[in-house]
N, C-alpha and C. Protein backbone atom coordinates (compact mmCIF):
# COMPACT_ATOMS: atom_id res chain seq x y z
N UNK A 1 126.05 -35.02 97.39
CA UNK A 1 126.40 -35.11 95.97
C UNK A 1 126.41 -36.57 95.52
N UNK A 2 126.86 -37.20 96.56
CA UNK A 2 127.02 -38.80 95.88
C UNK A 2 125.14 -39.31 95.85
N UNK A 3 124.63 -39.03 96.78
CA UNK A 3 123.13 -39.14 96.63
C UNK A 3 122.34 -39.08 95.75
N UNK A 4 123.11 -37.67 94.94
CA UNK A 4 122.33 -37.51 93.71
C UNK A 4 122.63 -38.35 92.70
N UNK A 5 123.51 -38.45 92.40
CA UNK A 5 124.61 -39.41 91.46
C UNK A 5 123.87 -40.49 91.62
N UNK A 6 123.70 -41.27 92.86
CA UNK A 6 123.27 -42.83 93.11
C UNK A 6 121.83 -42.43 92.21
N UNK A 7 121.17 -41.31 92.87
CA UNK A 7 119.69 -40.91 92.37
C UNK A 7 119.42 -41.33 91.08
N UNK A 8 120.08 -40.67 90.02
CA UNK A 8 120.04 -40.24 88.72
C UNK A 8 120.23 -41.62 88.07
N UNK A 9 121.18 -42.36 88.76
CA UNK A 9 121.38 -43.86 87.79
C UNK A 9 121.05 -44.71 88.03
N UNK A 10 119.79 -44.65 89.06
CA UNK A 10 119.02 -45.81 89.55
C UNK A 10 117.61 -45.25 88.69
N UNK A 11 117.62 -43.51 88.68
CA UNK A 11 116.00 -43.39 87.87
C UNK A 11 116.39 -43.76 86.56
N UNK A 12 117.40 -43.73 85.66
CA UNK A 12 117.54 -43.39 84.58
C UNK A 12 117.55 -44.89 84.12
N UNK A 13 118.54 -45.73 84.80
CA UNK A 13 118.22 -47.33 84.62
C UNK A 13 116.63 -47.87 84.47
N UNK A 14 116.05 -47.39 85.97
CA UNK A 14 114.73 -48.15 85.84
C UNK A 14 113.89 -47.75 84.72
N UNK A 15 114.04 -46.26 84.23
CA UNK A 15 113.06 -45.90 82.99
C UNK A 15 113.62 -46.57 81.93
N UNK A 16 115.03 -46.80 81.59
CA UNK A 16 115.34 -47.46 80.65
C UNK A 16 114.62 -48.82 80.43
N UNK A 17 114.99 -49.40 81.51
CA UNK A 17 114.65 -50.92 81.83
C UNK A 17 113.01 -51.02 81.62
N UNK A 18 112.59 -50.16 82.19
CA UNK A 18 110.49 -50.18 82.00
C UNK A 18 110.50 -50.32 80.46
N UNK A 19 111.03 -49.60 79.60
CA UNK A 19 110.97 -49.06 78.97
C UNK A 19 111.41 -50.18 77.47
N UNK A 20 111.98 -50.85 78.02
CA UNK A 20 112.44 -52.06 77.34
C UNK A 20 111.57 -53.45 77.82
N UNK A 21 110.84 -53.34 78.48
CA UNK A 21 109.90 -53.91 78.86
C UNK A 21 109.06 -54.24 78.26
N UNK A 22 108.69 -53.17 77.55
CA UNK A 22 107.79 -53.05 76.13
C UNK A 22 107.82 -53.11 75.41
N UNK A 23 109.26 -52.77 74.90
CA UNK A 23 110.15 -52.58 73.16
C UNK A 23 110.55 -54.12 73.23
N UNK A 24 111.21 -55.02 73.95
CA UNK A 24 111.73 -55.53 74.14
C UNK A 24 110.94 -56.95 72.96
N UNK A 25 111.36 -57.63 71.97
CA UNK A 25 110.44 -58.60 70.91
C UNK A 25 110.63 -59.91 71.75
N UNK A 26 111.26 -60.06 72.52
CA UNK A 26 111.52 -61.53 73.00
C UNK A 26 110.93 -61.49 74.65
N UNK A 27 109.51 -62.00 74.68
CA UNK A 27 109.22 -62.24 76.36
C UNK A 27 109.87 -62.44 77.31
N UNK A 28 111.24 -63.03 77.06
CA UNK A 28 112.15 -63.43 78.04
C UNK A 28 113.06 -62.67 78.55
N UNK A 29 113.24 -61.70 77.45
CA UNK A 29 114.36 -60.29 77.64
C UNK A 29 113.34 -59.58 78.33
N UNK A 30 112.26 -59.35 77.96
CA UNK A 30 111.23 -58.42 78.51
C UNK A 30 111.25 -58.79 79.99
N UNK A 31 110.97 -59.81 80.53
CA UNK A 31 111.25 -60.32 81.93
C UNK A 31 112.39 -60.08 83.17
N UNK A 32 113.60 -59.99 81.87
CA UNK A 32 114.58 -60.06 82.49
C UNK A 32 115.19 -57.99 82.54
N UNK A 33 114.26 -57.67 81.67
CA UNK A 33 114.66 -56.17 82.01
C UNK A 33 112.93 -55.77 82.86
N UNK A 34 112.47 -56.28 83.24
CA UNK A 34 111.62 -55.63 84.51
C UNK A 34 111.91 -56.33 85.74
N UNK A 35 113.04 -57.38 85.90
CA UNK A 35 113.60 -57.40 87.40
C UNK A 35 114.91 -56.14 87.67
N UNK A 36 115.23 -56.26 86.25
CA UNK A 36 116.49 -55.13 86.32
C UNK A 36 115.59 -53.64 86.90
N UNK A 37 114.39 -53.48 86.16
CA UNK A 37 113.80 -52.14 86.86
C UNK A 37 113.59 -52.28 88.42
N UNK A 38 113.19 -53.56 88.60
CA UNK A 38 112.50 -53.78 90.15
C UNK A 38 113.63 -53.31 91.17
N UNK A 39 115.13 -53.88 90.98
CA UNK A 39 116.19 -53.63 91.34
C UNK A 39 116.79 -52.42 91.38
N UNK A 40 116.33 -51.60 90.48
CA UNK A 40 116.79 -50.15 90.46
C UNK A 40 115.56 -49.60 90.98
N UNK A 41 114.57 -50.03 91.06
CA UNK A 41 113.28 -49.41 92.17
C UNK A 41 114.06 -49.44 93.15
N UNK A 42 114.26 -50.84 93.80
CA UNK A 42 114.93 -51.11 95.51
C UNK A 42 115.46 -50.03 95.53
N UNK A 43 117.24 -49.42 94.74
CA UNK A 43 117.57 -48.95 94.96
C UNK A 43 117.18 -47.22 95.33
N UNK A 44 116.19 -46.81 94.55
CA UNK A 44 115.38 -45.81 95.17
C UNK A 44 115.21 -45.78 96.37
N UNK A 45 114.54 -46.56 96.54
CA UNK A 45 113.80 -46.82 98.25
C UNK A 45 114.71 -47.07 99.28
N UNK A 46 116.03 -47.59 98.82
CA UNK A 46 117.21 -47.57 99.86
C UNK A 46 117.53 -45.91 100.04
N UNK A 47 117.85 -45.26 98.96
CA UNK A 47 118.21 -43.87 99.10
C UNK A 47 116.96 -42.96 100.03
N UNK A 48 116.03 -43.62 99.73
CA UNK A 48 114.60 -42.77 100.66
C UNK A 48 115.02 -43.12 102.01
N UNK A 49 115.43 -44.26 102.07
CA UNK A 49 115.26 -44.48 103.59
C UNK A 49 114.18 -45.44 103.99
N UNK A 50 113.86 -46.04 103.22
CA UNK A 50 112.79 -47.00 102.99
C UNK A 50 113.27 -48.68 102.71
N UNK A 51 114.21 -48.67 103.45
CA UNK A 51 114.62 -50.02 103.29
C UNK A 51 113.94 -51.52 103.06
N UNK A 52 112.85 -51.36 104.37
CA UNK A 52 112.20 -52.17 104.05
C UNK A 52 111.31 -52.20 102.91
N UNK A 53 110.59 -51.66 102.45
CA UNK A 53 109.70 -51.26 101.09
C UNK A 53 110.69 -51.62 99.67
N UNK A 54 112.31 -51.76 100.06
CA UNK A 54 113.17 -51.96 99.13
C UNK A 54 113.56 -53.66 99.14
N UNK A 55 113.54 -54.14 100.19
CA UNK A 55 113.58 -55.69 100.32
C UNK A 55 112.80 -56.70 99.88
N UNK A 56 111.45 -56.08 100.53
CA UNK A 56 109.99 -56.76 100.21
C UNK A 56 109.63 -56.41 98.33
N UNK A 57 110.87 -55.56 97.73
CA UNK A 57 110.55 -55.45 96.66
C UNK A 57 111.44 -56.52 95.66
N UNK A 58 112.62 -56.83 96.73
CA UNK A 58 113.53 -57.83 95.94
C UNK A 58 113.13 -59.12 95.70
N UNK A 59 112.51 -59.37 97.27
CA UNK A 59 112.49 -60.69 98.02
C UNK A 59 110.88 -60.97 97.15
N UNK A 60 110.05 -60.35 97.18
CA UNK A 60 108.55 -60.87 96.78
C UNK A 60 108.62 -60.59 95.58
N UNK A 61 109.02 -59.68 94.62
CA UNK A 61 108.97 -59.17 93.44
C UNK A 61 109.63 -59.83 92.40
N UNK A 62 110.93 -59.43 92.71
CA UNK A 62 112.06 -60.30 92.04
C UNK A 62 112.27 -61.69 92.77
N UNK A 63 112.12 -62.18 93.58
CA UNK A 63 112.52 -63.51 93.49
C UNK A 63 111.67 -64.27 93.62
N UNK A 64 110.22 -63.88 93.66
CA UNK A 64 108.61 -64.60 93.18
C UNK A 64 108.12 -64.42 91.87
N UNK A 65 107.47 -63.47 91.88
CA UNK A 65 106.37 -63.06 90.41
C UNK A 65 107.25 -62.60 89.55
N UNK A 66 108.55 -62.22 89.19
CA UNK A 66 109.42 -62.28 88.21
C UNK A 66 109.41 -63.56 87.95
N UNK A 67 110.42 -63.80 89.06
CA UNK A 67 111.24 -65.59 87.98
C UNK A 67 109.70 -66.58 87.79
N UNK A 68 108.72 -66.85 88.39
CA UNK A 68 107.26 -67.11 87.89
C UNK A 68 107.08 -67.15 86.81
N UNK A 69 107.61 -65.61 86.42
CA UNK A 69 106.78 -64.65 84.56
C UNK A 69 107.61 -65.69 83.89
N UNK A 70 109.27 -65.75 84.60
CA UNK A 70 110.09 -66.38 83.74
C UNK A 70 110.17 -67.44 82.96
N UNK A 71 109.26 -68.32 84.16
CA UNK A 71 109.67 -69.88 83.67
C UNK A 71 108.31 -69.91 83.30
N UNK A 72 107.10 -69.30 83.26
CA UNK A 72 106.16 -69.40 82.58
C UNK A 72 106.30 -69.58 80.84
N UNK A 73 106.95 -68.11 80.84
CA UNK A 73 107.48 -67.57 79.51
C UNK A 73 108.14 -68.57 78.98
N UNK A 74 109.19 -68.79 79.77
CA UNK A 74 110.21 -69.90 78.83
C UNK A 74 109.26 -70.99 78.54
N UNK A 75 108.61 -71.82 79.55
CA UNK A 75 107.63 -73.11 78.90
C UNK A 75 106.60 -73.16 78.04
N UNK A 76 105.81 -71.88 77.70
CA UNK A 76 105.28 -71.41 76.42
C UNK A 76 106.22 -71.49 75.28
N UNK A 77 105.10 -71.44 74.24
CA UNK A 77 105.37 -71.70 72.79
C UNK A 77 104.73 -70.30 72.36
N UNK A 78 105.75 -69.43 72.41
CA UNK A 78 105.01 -68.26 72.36
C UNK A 78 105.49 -67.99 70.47
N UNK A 79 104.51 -67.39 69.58
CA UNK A 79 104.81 -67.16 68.36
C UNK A 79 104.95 -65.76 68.42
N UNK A 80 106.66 -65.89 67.92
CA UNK A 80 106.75 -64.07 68.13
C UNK A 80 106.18 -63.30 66.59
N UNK A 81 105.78 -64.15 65.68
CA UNK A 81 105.69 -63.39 64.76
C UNK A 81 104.16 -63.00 64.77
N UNK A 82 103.01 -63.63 65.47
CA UNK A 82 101.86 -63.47 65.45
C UNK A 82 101.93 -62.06 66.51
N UNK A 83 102.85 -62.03 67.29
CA UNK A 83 103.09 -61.07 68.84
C UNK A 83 103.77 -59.69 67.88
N UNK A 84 104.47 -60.27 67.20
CA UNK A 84 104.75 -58.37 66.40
C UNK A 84 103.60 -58.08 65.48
N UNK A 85 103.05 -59.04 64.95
CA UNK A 85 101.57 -58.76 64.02
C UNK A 85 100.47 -57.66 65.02
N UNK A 86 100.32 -58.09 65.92
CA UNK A 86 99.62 -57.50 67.04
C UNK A 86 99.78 -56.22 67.56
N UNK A 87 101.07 -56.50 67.82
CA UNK A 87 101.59 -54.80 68.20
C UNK A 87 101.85 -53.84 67.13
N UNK A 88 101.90 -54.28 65.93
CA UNK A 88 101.80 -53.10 64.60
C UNK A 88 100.40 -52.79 64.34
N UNK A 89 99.40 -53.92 64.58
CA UNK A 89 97.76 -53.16 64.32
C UNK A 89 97.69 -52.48 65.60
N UNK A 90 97.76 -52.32 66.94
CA UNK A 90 97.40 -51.79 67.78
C UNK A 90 98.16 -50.79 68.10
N UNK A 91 99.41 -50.38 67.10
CA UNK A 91 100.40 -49.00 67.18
C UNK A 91 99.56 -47.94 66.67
N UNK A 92 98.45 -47.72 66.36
CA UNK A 92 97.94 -47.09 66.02
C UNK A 92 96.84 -46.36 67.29
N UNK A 93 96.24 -47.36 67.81
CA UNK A 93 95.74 -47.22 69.21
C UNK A 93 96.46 -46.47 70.34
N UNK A 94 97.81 -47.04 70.12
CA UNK A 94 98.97 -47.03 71.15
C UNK A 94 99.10 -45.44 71.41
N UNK A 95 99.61 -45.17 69.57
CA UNK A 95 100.17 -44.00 69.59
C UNK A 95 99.16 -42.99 70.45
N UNK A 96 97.55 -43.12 70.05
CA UNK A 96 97.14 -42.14 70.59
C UNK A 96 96.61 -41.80 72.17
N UNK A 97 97.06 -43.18 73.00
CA UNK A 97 96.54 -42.95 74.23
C UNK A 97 98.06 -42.58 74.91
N UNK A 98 99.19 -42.90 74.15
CA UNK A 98 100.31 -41.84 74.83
C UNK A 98 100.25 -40.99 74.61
N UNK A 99 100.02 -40.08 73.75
CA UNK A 99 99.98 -38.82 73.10
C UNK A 99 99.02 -38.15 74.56
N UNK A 100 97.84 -38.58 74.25
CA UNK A 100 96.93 -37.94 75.54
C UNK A 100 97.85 -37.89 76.50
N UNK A 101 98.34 -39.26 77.35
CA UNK A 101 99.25 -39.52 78.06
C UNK A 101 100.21 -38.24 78.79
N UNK A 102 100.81 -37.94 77.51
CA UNK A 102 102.42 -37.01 77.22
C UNK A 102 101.45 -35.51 77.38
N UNK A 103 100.43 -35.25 76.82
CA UNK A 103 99.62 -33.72 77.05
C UNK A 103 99.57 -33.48 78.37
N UNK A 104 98.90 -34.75 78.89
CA UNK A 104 98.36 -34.86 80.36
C UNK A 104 99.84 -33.88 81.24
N UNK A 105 100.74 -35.02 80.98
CA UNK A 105 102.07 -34.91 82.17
C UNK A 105 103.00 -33.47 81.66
N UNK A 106 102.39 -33.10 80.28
CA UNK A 106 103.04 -31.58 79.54
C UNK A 106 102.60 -30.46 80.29
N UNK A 107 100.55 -30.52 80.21
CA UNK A 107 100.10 -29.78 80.85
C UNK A 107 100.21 -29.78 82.38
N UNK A 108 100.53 -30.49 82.93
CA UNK A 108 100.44 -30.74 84.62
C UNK A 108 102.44 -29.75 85.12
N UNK A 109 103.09 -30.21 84.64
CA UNK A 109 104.11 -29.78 84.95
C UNK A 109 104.38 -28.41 84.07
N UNK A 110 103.82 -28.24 83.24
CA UNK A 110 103.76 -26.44 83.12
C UNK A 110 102.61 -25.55 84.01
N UNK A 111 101.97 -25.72 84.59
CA UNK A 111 101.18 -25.30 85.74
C UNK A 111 102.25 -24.97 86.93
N UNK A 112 102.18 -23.56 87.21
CA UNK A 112 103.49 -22.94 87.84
C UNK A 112 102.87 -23.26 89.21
N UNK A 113 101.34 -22.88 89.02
CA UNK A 113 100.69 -23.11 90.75
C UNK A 113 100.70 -24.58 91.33
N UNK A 114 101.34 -25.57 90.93
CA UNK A 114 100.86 -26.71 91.65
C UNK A 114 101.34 -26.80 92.64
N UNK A 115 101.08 -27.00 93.90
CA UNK A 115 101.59 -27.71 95.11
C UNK A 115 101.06 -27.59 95.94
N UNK A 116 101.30 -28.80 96.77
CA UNK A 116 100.56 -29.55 97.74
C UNK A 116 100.15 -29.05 98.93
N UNK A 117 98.72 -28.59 99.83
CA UNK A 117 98.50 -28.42 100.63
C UNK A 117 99.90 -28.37 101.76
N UNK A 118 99.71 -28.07 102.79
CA UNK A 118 100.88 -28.10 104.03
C UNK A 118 100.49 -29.56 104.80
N UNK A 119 99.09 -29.54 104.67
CA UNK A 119 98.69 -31.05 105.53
C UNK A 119 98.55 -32.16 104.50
N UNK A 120 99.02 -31.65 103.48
CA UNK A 120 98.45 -33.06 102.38
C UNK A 120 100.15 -33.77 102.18
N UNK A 121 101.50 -32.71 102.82
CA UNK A 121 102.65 -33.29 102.58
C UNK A 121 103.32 -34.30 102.79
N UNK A 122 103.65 -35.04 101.99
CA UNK A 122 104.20 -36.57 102.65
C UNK A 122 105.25 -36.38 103.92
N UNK A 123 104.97 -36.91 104.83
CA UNK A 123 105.59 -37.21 106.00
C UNK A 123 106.91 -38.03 105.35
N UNK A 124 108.11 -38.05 106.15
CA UNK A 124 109.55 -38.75 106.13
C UNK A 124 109.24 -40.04 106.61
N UNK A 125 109.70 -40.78 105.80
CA UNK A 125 109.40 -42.60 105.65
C UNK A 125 110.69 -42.66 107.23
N UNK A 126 111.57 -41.67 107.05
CA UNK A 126 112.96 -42.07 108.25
C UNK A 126 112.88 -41.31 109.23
N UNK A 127 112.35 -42.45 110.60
CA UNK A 127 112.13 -41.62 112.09
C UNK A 127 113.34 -40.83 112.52
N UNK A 128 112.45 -40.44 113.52
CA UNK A 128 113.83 -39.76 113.68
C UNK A 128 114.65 -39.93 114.63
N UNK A 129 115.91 -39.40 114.32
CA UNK A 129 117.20 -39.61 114.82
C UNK A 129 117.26 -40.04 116.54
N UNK A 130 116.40 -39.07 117.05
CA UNK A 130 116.62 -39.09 118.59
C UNK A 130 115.42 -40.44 119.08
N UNK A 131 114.54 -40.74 118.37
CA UNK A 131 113.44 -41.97 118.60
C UNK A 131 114.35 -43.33 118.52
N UNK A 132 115.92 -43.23 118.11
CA UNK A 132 117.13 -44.93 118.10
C UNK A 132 116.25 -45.64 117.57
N UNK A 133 115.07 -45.88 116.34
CA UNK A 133 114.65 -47.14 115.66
C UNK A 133 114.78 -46.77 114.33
N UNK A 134 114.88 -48.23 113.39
CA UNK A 134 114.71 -48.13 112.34
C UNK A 134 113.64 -47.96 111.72
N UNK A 135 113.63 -47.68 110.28
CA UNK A 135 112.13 -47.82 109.82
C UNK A 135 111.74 -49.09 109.60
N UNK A 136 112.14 -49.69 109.55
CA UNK A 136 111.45 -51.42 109.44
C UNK A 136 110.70 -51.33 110.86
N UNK A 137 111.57 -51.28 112.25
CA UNK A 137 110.61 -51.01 113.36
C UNK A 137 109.58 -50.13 113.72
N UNK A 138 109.58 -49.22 112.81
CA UNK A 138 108.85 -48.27 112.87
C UNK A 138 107.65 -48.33 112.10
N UNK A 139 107.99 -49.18 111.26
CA UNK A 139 106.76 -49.62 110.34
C UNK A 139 105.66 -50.39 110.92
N UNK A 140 106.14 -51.35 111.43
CA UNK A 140 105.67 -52.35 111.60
C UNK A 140 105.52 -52.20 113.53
N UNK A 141 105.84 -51.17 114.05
CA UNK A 141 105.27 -50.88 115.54
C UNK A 141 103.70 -49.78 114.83
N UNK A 142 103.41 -49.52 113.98
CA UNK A 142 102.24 -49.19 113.76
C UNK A 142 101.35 -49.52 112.83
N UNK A 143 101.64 -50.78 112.08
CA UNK A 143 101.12 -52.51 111.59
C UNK A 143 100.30 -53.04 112.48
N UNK A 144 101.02 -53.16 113.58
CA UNK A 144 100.48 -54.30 114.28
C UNK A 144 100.05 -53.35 115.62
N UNK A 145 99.67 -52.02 115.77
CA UNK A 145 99.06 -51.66 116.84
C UNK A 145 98.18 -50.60 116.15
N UNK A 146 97.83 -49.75 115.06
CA UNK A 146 97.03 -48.85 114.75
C UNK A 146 96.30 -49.67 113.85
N UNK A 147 96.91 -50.44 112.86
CA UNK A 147 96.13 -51.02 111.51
C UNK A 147 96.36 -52.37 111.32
N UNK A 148 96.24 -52.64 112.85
CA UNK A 148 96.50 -54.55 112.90
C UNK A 148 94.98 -54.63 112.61
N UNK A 149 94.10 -54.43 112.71
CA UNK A 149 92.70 -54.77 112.08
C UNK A 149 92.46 -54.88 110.61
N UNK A 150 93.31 -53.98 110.40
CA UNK A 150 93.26 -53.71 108.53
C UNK A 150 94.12 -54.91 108.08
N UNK A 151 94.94 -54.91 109.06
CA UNK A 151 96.36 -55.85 108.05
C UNK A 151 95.55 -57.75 108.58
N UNK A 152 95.40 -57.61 109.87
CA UNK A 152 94.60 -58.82 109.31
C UNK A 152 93.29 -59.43 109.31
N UNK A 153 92.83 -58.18 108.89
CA UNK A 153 91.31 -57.88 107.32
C UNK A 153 92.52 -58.47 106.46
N UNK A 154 92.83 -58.35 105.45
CA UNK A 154 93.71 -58.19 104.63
C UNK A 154 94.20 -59.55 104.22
N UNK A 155 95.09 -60.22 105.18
CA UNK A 155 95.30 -61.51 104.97
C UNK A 155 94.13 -62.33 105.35
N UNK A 156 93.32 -62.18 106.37
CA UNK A 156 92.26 -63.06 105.83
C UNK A 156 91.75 -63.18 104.41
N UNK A 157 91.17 -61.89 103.49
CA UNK A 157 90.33 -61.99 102.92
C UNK A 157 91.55 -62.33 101.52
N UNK A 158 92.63 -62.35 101.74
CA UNK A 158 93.76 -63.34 100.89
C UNK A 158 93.70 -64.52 100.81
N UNK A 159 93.40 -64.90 102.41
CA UNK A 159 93.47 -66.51 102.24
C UNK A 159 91.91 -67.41 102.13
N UNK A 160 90.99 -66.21 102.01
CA UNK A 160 89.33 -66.75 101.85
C UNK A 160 89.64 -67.13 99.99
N UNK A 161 90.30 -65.72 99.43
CA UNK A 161 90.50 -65.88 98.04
C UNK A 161 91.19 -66.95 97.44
N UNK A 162 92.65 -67.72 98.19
CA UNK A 162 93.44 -68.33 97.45
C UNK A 162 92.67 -69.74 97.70
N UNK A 163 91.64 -70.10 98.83
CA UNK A 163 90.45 -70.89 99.09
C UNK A 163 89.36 -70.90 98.39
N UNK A 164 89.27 -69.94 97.61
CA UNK A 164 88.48 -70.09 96.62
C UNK A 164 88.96 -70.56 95.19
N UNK A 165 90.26 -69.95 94.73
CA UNK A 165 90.86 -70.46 93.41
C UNK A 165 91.03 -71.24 93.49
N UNK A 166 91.44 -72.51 94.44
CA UNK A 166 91.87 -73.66 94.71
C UNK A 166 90.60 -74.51 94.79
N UNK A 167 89.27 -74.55 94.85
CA UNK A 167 88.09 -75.37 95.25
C UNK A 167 87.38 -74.80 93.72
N UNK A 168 87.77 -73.81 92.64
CA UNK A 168 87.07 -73.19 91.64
C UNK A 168 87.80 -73.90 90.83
N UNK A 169 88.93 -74.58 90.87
CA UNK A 169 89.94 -75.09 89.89
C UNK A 169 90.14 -76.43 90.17
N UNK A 170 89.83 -76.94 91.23
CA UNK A 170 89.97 -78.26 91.48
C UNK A 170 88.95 -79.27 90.67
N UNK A 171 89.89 -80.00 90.00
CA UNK A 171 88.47 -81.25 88.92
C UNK A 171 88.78 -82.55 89.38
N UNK A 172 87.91 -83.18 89.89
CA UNK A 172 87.95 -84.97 90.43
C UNK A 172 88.22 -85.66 89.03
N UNK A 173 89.00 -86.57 89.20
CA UNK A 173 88.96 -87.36 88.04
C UNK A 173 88.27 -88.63 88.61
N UNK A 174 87.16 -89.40 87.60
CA UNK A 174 86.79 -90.49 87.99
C UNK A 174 88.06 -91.69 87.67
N UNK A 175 87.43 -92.49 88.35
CA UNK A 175 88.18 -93.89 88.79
C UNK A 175 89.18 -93.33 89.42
N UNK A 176 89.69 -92.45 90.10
CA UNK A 176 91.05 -92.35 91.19
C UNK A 176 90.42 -92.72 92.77
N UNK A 177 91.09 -93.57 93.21
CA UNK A 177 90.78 -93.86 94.40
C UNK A 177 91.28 -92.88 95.20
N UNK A 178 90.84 -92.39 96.62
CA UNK A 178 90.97 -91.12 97.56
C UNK A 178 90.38 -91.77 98.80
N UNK A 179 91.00 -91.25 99.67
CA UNK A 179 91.30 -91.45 101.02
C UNK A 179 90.12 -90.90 101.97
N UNK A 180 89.14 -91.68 102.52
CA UNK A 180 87.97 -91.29 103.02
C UNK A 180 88.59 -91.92 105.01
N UNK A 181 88.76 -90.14 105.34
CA UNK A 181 89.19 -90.86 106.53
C UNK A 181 88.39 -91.38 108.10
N UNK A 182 86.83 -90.28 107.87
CA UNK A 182 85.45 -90.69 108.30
C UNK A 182 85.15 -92.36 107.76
N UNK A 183 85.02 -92.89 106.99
CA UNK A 183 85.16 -94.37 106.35
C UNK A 183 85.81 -95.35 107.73
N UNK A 184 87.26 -94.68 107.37
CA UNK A 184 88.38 -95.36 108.05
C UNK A 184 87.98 -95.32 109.60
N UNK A 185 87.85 -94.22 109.88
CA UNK A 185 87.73 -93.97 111.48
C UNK A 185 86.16 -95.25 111.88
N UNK A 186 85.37 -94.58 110.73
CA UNK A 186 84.00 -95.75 111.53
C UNK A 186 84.24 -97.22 111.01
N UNK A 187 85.15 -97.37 110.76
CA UNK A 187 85.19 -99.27 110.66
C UNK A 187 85.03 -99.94 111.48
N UNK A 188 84.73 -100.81 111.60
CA UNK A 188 84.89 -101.88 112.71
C UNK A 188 85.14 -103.27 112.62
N UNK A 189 85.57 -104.01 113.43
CA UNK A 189 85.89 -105.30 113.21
C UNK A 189 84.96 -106.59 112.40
N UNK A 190 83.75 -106.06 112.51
CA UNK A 190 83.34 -106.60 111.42
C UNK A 190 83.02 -106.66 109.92
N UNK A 191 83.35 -105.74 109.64
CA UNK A 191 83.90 -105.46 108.56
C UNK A 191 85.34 -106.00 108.10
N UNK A 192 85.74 -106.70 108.62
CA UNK A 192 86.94 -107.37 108.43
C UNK A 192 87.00 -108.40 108.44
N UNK A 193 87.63 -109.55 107.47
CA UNK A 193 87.81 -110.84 106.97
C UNK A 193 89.53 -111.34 106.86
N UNK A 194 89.15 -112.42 108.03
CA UNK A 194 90.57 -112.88 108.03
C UNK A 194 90.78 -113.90 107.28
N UNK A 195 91.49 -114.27 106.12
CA UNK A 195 91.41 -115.00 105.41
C UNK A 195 93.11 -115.60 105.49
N UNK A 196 93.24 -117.04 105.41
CA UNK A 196 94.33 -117.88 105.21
C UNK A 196 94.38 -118.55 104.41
N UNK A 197 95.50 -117.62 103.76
CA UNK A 197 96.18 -118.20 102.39
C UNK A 197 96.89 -118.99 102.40
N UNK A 198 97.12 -120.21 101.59
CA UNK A 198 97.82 -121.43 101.65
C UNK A 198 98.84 -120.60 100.68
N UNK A 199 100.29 -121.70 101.13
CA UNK A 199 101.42 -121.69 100.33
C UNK A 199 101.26 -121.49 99.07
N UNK A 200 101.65 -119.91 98.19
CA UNK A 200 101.57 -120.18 96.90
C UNK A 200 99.85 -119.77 96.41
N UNK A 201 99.01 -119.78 96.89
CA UNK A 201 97.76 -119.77 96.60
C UNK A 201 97.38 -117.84 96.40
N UNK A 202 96.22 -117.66 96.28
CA UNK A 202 95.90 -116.07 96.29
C UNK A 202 94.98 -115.98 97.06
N UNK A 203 94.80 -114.41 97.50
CA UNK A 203 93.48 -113.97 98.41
C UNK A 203 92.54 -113.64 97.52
N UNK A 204 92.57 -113.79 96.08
CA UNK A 204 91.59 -113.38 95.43
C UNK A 204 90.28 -114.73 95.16
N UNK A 205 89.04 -114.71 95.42
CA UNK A 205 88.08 -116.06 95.42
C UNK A 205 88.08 -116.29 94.55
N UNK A 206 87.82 -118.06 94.10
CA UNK A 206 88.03 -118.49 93.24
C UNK A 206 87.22 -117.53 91.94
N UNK A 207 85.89 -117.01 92.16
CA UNK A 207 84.91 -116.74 91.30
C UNK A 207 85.27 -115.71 90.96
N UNK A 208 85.73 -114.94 91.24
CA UNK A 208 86.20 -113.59 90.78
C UNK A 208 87.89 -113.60 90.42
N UNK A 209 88.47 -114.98 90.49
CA UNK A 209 89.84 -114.95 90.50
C UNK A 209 89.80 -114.95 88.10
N UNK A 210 90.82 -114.83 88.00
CA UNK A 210 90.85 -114.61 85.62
C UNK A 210 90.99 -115.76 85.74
N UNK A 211 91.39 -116.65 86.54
CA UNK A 211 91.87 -118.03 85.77
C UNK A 211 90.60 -118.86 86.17
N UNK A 212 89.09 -118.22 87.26
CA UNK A 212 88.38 -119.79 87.40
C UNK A 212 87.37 -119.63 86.10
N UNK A 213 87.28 -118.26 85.30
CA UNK A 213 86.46 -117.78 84.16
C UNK A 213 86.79 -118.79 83.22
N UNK A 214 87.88 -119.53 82.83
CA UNK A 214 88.77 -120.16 81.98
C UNK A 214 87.67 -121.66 82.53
């Protein structure tokens, strides 16, 4: 009974919160009610038994690409009046791809026959009792031994990508001096000039010094 209870006011929050996400006129409220959903997601996924899937939702979600949106948002100069102009011409659009939307999920859940194959049924995210592991261990003992190929496929072809945004976005500015360390490594001693400066005097030659131009 308490299960359900937790159930009901973690779904009913997060739809609220999505939901204000959208309504919401100020980007910053909008931000701050889709960590509130993310948080009442977790809490779903704690009640599943899905703990981990509920952490990685706090820890990467909410305390990365949220507060990100955040301080993005806040350092924009965002014009809210051009941003409600926008959303009143395109309420018209809006209205009608929810409408489809709302038929779709009307007609699907009045269909008395729906349900799922016997082999198509989701399996329990929570091992079981007599196996003594958690699901975090359980997750991740078949990560890294059935679909350790996939998972790192995966982060490679993450870090080929964030190697690419970074060399696609990078612009040299002329005249900045930069550190050539092939240069450095092939120097050699002759290339080098020992020069003795008198008391008070400069290393710069007279001919190239501002004051022998004078």
């Amino acid at each position: 009974m308490a299960a359900a209870g937790f159930f009901y006011l973690f779904a009913v929050l997060a739809v609220a919160s999505g939901a204000m996400v959208i309504l919401a006129k100020n980007p910053v409220h909008a931000v701050l009610f889709l960590i509130l959903s993310f948080f009442n997601a977790a809490g779903l996924f704690v009640l599943l038994g899905a703990e981990f899937l509920a952490m990685l939702l706090v820890i990467v979600y909410v305390g990365a690409v949220s507060v990100l949106f955040l301080f993005v948002v806040m350092m924009l100069d965002v014009d809210f009046a051009a941003l409600k102009a926008g959303f009143i011409n395109n309420a018209k659009i809006g209205a009608l791809v929810g409408g489809v939307v709302l038929a779709e999920l009307v007609a699907l859940f009045s269909y008395r026959g729906l349900a799922l194959a016997p082999t198509l049924s989701a399996a329990s995210p929570i091992p079981a009792a007599s196996s003594g592991i958690t699901n975090t261990q359980a997750l991740g003992d078949i990560i890294y031994t059935k679909y350790v190929f996939f998972f790192q496929s995966a982060g490679l072809i993450l870090l080929v990508a964030m190697i690419g945004a970074i060399v696609l976005t990078l612009k040299h500015r002329a005249g900045v001096k930069r550190q050539s360390i092939s240069e450095q490594v092939a120097r050699t001693a002759k290339a080098l000039e020992v020069v003795k400066v008198p008391s008070g005097g400069s290393v710069i030659p007279a001919a190239k010094h501002p004051e022998a131009a004078e």
